[in-house]
N, C-alpha and C. Protein backbone atom coordinates (compact mmCIF):
# COMPACT_ATOMS: atom_id res chain seq x y z
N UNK A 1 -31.20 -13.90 -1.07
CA UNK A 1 -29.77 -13.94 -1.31
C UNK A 1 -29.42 -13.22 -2.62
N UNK A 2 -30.54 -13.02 -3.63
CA UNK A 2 -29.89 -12.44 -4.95
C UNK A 2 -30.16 -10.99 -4.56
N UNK A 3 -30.70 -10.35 -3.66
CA UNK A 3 -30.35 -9.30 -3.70
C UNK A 3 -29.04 -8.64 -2.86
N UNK A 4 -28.58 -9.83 -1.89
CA UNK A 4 -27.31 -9.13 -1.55
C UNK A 4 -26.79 -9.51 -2.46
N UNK A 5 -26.39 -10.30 -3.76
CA UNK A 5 -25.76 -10.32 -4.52
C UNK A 5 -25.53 -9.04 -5.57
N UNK A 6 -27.18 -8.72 -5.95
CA UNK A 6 -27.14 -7.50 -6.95
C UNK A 6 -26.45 -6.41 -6.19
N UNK A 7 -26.82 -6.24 -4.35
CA UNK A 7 -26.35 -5.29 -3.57
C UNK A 7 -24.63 -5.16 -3.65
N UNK A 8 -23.77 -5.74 -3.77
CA UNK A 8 -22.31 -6.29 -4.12
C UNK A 8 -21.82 -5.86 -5.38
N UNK A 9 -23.04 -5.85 -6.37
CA UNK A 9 -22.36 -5.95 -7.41
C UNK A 9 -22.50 -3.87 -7.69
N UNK A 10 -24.14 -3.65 -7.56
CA UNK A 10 -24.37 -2.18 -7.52
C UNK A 10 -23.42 -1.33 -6.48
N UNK A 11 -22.51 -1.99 -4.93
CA UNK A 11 -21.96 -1.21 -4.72
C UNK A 11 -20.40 -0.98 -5.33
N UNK A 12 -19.96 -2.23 -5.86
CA UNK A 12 -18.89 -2.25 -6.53
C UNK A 12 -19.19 -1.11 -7.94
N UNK A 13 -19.96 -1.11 -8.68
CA UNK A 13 -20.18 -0.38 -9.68
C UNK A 13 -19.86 1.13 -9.31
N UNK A 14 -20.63 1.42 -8.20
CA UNK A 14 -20.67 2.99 -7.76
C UNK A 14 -19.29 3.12 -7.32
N UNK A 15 -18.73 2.34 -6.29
CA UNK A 15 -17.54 2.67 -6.11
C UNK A 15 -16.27 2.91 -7.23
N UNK A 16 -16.27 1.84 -8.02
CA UNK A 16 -15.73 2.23 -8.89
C UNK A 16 -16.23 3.10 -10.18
N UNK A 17 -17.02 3.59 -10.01
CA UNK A 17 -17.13 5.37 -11.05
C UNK A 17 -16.72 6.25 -10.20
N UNK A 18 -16.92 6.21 -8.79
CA UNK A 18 -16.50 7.45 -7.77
C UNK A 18 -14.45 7.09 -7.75
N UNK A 19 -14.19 6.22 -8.01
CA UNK A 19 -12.84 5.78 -8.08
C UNK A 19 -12.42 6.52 -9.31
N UNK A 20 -13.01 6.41 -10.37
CA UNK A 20 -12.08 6.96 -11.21
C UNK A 20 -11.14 8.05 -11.72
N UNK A 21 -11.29 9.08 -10.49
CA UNK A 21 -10.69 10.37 -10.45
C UNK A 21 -9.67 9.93 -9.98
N UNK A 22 -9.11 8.54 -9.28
CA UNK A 22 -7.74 8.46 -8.44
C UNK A 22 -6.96 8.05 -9.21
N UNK A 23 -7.22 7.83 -10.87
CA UNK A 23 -5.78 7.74 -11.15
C UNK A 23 -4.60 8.29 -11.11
N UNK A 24 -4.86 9.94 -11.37
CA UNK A 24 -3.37 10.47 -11.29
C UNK A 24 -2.89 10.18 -10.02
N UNK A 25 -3.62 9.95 -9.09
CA UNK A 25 -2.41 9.56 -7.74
C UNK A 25 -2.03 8.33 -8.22
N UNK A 26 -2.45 7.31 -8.96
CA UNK A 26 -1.86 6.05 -8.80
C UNK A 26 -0.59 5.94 -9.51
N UNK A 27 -1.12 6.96 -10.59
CA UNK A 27 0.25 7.23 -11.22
C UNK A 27 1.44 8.16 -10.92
N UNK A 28 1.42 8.90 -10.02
CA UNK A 28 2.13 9.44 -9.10
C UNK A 28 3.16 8.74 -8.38
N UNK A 29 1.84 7.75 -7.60
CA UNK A 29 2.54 6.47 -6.62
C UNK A 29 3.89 5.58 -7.73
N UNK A 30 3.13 5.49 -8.45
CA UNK A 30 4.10 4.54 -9.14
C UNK A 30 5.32 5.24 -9.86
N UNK A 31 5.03 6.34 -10.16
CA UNK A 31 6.51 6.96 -10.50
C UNK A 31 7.29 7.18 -9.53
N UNK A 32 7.08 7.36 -8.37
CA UNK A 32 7.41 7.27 -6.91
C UNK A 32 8.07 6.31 -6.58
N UNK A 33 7.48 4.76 -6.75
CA UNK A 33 7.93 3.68 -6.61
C UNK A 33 9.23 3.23 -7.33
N UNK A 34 8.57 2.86 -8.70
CA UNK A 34 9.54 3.15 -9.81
C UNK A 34 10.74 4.06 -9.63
N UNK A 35 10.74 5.00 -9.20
CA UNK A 35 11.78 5.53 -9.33
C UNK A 35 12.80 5.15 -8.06
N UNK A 36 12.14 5.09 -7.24
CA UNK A 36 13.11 4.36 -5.59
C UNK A 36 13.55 3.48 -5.86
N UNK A 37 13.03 2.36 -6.75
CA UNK A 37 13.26 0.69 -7.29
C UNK A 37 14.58 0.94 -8.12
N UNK A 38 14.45 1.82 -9.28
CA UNK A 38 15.52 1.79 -9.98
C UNK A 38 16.50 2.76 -9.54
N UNK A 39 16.88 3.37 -8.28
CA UNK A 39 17.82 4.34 -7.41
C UNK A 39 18.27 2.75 -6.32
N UNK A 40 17.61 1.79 -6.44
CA UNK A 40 18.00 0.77 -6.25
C UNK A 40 17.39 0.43 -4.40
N UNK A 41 16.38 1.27 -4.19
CA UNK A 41 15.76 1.37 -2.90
C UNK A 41 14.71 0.44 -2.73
N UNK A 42 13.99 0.45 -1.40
CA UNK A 42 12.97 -0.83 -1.38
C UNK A 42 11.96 -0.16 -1.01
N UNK A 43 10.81 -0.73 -1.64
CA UNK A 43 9.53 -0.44 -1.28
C UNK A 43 9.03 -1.80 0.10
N UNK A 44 8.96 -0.68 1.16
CA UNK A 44 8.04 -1.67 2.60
C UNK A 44 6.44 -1.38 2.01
N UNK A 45 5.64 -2.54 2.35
CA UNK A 45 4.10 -2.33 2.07
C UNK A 45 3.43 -2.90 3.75
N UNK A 46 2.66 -2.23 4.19
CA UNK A 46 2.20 -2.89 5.71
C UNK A 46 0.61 -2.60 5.71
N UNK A 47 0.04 -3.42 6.36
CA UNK A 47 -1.63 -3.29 6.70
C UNK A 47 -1.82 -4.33 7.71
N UNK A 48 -3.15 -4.45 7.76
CA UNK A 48 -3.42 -5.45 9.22
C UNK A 48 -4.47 -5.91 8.29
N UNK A 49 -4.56 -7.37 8.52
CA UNK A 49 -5.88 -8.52 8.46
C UNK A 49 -6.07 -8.44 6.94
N UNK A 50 -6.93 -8.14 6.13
CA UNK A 50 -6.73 -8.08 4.88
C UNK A 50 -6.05 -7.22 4.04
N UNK A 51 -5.70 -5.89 4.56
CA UNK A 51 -4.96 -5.04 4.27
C UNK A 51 -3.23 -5.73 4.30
N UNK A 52 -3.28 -6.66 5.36
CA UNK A 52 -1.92 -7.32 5.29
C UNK A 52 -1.59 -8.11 4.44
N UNK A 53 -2.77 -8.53 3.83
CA UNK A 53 -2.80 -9.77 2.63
C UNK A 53 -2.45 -8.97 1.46
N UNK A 54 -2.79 -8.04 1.17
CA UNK A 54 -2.99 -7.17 -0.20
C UNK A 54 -1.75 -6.72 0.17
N UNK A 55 -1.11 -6.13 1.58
CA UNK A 55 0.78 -5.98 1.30
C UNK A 55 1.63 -6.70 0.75
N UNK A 56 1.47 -8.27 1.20
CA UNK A 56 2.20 -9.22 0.82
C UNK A 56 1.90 -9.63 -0.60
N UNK A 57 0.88 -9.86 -1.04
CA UNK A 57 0.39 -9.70 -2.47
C UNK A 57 1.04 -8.37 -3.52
N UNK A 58 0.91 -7.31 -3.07
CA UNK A 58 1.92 -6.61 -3.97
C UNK A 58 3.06 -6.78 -3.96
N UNK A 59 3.34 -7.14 -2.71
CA UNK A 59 5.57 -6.90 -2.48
C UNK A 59 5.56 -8.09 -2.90
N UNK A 60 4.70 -9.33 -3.22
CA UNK A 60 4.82 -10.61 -3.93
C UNK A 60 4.94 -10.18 -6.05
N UNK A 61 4.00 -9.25 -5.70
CA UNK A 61 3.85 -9.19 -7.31
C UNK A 61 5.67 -8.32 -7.83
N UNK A 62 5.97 -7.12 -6.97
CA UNK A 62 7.46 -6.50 -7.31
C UNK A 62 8.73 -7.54 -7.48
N UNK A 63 8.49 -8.38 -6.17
CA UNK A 63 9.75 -9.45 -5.98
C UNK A 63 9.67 -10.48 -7.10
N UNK A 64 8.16 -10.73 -7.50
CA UNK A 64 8.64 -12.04 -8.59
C UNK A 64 7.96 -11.47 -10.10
N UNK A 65 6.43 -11.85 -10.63
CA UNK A 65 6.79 -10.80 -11.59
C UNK A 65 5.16 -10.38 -11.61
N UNK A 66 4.66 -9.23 -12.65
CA UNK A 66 3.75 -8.96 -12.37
C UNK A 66 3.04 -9.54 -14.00
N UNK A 67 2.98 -8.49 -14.91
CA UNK A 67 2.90 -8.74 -16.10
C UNK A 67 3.87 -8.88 -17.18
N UNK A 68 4.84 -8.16 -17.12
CA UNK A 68 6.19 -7.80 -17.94
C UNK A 68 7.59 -9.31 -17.27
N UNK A 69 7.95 -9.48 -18.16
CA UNK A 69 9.02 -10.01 -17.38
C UNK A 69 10.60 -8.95 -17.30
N UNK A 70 10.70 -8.83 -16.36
CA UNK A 70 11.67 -8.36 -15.63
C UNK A 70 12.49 -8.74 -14.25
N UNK A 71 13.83 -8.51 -13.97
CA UNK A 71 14.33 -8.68 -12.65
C UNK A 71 13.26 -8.48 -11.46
N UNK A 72 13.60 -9.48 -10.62
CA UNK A 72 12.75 -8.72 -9.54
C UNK A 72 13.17 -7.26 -9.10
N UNK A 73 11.96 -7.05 -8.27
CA UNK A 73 12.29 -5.23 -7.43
C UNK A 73 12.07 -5.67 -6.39
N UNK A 74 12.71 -4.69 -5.30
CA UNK A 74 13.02 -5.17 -4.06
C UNK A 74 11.78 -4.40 -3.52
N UNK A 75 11.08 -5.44 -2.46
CA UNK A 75 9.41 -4.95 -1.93
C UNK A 75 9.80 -5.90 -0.67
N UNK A 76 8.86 -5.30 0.29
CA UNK A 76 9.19 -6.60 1.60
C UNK A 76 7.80 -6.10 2.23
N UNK A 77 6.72 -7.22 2.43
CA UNK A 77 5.71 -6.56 3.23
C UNK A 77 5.91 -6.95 4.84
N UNK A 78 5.79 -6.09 5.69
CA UNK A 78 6.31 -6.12 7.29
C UNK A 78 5.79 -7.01 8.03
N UNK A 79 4.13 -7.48 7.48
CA UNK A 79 3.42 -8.36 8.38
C UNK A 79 4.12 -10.10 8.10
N UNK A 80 4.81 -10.21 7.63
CA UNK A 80 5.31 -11.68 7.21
C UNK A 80 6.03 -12.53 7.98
N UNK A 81 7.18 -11.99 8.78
CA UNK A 81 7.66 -12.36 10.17
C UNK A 81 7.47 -12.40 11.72
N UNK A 82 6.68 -13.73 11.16
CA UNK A 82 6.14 -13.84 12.81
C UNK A 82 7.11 -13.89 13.95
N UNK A 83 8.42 -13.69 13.53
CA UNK A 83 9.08 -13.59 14.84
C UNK A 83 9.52 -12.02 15.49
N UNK A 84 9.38 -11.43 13.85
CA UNK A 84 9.28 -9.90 14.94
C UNK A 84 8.33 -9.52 14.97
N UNK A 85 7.40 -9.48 14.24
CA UNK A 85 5.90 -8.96 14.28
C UNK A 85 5.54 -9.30 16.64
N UNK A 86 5.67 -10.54 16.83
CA UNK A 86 5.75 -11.10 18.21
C UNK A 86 6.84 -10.18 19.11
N UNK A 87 7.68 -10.13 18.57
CA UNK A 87 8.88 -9.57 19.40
C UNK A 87 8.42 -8.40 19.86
N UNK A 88 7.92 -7.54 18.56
CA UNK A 88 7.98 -6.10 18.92
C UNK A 88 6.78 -6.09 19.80
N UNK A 89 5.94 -6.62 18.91
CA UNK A 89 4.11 -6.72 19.67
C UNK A 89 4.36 -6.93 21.20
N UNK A 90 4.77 -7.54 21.69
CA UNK A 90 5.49 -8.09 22.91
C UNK A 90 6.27 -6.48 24.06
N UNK A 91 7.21 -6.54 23.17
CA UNK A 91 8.35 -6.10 24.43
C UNK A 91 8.00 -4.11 24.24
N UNK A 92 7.09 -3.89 22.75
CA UNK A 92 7.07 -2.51 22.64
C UNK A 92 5.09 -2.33 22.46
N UNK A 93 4.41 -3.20 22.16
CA UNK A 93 2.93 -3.23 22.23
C UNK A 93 2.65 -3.01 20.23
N UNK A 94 1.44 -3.14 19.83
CA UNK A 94 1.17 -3.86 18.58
C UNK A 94 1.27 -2.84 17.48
N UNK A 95 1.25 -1.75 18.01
CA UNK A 95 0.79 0.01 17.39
C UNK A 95 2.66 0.42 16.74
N UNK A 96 3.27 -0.79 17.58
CA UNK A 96 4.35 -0.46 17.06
C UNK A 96 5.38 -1.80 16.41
N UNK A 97 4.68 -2.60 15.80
CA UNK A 97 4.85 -3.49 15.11
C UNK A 97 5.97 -2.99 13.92
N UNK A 98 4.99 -2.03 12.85
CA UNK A 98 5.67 -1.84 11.18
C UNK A 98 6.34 -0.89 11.72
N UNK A 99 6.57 0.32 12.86
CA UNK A 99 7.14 1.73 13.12
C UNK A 99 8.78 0.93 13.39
N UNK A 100 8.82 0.01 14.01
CA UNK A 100 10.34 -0.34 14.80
C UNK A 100 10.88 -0.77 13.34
N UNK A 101 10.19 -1.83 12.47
CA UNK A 101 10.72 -2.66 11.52
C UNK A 101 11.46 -1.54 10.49
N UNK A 102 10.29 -0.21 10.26
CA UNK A 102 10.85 1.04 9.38
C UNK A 102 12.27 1.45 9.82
N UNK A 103 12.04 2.21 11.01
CA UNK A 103 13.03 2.38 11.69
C UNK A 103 14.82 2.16 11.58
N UNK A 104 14.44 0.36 11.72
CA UNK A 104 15.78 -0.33 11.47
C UNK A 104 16.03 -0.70 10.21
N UNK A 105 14.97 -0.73 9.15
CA UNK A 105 15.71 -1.11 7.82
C UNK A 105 15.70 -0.23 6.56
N UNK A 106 14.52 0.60 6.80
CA UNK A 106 14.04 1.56 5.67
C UNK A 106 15.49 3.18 6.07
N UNK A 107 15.89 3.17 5.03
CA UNK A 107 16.59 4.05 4.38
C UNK A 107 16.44 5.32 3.50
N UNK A 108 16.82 6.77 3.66
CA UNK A 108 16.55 7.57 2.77
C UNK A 108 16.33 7.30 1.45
N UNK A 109 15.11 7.78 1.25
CA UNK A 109 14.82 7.00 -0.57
C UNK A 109 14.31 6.35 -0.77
N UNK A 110 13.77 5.21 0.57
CA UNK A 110 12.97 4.14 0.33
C UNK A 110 11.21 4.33 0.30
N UNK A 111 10.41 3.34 0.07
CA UNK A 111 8.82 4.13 -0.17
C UNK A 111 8.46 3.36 0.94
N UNK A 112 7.18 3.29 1.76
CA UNK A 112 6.71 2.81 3.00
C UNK A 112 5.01 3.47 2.27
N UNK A 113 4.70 1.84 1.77
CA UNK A 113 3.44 1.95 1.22
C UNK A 113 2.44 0.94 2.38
N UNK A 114 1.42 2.10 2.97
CA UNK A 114 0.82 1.63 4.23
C UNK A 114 -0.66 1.23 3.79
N UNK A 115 -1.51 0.37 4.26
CA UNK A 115 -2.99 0.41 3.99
C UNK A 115 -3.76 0.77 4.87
N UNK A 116 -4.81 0.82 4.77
CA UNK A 116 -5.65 0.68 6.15
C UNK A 116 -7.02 1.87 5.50
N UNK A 117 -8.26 0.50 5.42
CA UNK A 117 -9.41 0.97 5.01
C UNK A 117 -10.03 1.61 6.12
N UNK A 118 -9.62 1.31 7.86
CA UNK A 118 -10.23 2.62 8.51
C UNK A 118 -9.56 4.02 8.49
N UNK A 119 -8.40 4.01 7.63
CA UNK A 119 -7.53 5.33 8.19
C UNK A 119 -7.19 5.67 9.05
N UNK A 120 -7.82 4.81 10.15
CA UNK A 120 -6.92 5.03 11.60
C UNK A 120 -6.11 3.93 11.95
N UNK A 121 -5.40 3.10 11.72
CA UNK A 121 -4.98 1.76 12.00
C UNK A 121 -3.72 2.36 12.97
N UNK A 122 -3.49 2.57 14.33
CA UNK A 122 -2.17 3.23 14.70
C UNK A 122 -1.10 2.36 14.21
N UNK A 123 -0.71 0.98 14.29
CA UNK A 123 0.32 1.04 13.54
C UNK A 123 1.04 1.13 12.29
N UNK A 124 -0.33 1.48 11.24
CA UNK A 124 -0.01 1.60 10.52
C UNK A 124 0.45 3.16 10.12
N UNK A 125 -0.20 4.07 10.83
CA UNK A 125 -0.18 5.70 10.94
C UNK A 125 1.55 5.80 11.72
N UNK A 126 1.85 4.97 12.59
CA UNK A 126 3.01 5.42 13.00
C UNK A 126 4.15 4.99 12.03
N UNK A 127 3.75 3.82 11.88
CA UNK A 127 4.97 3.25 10.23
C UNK A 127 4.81 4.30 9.49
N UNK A 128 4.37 4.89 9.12
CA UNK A 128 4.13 6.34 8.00
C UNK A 128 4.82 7.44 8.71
N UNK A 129 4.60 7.63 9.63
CA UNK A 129 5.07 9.02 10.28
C UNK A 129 6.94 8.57 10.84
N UNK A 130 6.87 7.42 11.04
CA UNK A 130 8.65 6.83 11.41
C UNK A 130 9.43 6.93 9.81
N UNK A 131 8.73 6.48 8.97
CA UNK A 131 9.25 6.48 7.64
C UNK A 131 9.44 8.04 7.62
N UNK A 132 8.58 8.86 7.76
CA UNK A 132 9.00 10.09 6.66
C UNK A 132 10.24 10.99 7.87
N UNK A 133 10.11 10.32 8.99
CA UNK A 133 10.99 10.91 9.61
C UNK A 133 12.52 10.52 9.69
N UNK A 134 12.46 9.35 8.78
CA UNK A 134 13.91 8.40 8.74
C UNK A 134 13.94 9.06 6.99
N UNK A 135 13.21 9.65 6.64
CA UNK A 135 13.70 10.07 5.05
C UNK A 135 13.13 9.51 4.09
N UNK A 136 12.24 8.52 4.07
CA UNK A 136 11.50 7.82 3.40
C UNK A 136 10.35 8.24 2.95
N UNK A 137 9.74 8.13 1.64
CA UNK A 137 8.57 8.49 0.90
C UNK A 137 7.38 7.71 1.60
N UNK A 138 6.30 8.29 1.22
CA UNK A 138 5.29 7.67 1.92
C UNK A 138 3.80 8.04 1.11
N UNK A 139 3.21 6.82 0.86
CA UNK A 139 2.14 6.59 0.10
C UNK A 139 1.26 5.31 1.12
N UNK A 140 -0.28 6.00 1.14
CA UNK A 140 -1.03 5.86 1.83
C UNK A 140 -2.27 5.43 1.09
N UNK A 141 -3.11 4.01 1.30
CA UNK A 141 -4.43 4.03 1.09
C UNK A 141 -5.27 3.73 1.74
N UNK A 142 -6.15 4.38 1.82
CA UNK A 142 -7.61 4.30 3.01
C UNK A 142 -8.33 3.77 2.29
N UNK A 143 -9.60 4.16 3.33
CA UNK A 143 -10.55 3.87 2.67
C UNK A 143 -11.69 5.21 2.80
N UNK A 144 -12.87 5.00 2.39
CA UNK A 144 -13.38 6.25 2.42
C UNK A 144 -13.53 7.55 3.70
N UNK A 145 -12.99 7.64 4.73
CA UNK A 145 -12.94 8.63 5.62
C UNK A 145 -11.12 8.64 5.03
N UNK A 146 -11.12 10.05 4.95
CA UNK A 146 -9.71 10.26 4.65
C UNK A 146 -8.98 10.80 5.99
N UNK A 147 -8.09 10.21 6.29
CA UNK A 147 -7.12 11.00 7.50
C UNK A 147 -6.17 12.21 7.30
N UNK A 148 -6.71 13.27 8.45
CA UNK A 148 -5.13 14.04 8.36
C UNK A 148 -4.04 13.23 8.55
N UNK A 149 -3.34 13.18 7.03
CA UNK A 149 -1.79 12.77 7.57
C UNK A 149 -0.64 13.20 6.79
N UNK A 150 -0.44 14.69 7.23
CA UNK A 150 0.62 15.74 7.03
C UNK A 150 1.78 14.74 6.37
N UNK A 151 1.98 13.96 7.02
CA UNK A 151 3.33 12.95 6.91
C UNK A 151 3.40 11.75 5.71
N UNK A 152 2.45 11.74 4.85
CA UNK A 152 2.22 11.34 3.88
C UNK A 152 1.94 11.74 2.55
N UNK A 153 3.36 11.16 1.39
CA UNK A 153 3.39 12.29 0.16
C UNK A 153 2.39 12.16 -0.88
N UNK A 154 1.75 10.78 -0.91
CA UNK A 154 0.71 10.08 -1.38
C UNK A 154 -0.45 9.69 -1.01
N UNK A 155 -1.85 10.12 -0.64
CA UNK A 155 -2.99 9.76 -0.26
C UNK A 155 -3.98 9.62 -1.34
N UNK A 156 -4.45 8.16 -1.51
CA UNK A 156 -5.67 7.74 -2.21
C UNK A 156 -6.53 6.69 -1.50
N UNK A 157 -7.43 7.63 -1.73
CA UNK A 157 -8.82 7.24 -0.79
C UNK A 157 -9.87 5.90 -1.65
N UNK A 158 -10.18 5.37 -0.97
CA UNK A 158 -11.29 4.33 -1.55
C UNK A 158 -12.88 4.77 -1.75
N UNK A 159 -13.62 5.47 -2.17
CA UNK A 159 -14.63 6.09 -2.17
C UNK A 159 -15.95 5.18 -1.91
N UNK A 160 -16.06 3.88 -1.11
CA UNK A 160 -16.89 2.75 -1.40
C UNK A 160 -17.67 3.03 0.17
N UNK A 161 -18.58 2.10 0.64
CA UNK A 161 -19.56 2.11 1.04
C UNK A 161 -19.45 1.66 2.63
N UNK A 162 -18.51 0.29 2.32
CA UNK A 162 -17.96 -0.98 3.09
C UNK A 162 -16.73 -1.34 2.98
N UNK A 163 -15.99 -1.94 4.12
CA UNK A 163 -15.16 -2.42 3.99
C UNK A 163 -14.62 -3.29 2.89
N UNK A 164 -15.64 -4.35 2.44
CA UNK A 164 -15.34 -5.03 1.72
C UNK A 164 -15.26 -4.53 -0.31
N UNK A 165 -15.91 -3.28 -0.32
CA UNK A 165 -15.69 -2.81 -1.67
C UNK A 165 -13.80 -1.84 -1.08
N UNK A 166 -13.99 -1.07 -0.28
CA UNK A 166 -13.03 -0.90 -0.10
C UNK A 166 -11.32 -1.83 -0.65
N UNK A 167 -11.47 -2.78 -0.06
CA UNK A 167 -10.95 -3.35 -0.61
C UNK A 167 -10.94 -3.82 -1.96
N UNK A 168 -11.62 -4.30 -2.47
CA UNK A 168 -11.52 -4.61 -3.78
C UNK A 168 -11.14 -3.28 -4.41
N UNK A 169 -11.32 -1.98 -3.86
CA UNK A 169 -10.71 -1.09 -5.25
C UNK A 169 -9.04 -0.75 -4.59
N UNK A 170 -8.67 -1.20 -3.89
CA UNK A 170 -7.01 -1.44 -2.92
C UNK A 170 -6.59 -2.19 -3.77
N UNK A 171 -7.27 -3.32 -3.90
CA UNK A 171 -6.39 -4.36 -5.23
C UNK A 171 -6.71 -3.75 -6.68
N UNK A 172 -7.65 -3.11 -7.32
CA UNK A 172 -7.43 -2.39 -8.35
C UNK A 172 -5.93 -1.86 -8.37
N UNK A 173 -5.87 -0.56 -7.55
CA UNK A 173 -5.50 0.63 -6.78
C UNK A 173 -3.90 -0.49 -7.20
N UNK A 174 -3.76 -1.42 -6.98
CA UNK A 174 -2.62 -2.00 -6.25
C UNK A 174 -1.84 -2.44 -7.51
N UNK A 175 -3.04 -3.40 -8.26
CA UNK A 175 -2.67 -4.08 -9.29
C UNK A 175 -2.23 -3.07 -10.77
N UNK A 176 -2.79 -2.04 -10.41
CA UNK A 176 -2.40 -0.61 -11.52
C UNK A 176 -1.24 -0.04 -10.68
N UNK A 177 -0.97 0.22 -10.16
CA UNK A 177 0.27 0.13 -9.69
C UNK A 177 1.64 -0.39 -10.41
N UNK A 178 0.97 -1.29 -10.05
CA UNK A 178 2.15 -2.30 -10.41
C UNK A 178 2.07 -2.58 -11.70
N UNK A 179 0.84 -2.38 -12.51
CA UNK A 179 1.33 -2.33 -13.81
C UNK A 179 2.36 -1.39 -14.30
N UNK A 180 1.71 0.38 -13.87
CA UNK A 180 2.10 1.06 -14.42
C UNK A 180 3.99 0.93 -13.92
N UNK A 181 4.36 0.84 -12.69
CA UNK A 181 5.75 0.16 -12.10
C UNK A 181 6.15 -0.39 -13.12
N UNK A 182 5.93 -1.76 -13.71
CA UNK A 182 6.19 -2.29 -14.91
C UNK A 182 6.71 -1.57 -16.21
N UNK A 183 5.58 -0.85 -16.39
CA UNK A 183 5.63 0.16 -17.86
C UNK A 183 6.74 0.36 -17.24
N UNK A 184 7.26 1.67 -16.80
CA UNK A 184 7.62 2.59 -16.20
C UNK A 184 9.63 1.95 -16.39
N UNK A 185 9.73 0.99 -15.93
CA UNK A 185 10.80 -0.17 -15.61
C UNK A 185 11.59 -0.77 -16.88
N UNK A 186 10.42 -1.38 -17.13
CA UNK A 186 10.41 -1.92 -18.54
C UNK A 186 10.82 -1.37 -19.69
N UNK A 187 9.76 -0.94 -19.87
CA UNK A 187 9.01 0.08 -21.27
C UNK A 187 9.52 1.09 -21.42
N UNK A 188 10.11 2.04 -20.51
CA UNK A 188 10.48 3.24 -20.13
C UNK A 188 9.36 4.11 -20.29
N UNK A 189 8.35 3.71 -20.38
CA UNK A 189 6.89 4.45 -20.25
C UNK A 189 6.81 5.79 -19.45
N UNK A 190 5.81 6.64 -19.78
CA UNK A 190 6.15 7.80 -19.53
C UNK A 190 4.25 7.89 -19.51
């Protein structure tokens, strides 16, 4: 058992040195964000299974607070309503869950921040491609296979091994984010 432990810890290490080239996208993302937030727009965040957790966890960290105290920012992650998440899953099939929700609420200007550590998740690829076609920005994180996706203004990749480092550098990825959002808000950071 201690060597899947050391194994966890050595792949987290590697992943994050191969990570460290993604900051300027993160900081990209977040001037991105930041700037839709204070044009007074909403950031949607969507993923499936743990990727859905880490949506609601950020659009939790914008809406209430992160590090800084400030007003909330308007964030809504898509997987949270089990009555349309069902509806749509239902009457339109599952691939089009976050695409209908974009659709009807996301607005020119707004950001549609998607996850998905396989890079193929279809509904999460079609929420991205409905967003940029309704006018909406679009920022994307995978995981290490990167997807063509023309339709996305933001792509940062997870450079890790497994799913499960994958993730953990999504919540890095997420939680710098939202710092720099903060600065940015706050601070008037630059």
């Amino acid at each position: 058992m201690k060597k899947i432990v050391e194994q966890a810890y050595a792949d987290l290490e590697g992943s994050l040195a191969a990570a460290r080239s993604r900051g300027d996208l993160l900081v990209r993302a977040a001037k991105m964000i930041a700037g839709t937030l204070t044009a007074g727009g909403i950031v949607y965040i969507c993923g499936n299974g743990g990727s859905a957790a880490e949506a609601q966890h950020f659009a939790a960290e914008f809406v209430g607070r992160f590090l800084l105290t400030r007003p909330g920012l308007a964030s809504v992650a898509l997987s949270t309503d089990t009555s349309k998440l069902t509806a749509i899953g239902n009457d339109y099939g599952f691939d089009e869950v976050f695409a209908r929700q974009i659709k009807a609420l996301g607005r020119p200007g707004d950001v549609l921040w998607g996850i998905s550590t396989s890079g193929k998740s279809p509904n999460v690829l079609k929420a991205l491609r409905a967003a940029r076609d309704s006018g909406l920005k679009t920022v994307m994180m995978c995981g290490s296979v990167v997807p063509e996706v023309p339709y996305v203004d933001i792509l940062i990749d997870s450079p890790a091994p497994n799913t499960p480092r994958m993730q953990e550098l999504h919540l890095l990825y997420g939680h710098t984010v939202c710092q720099l959002v903060d600065h940015i808000i706050v601070e008037g950071g630059e």
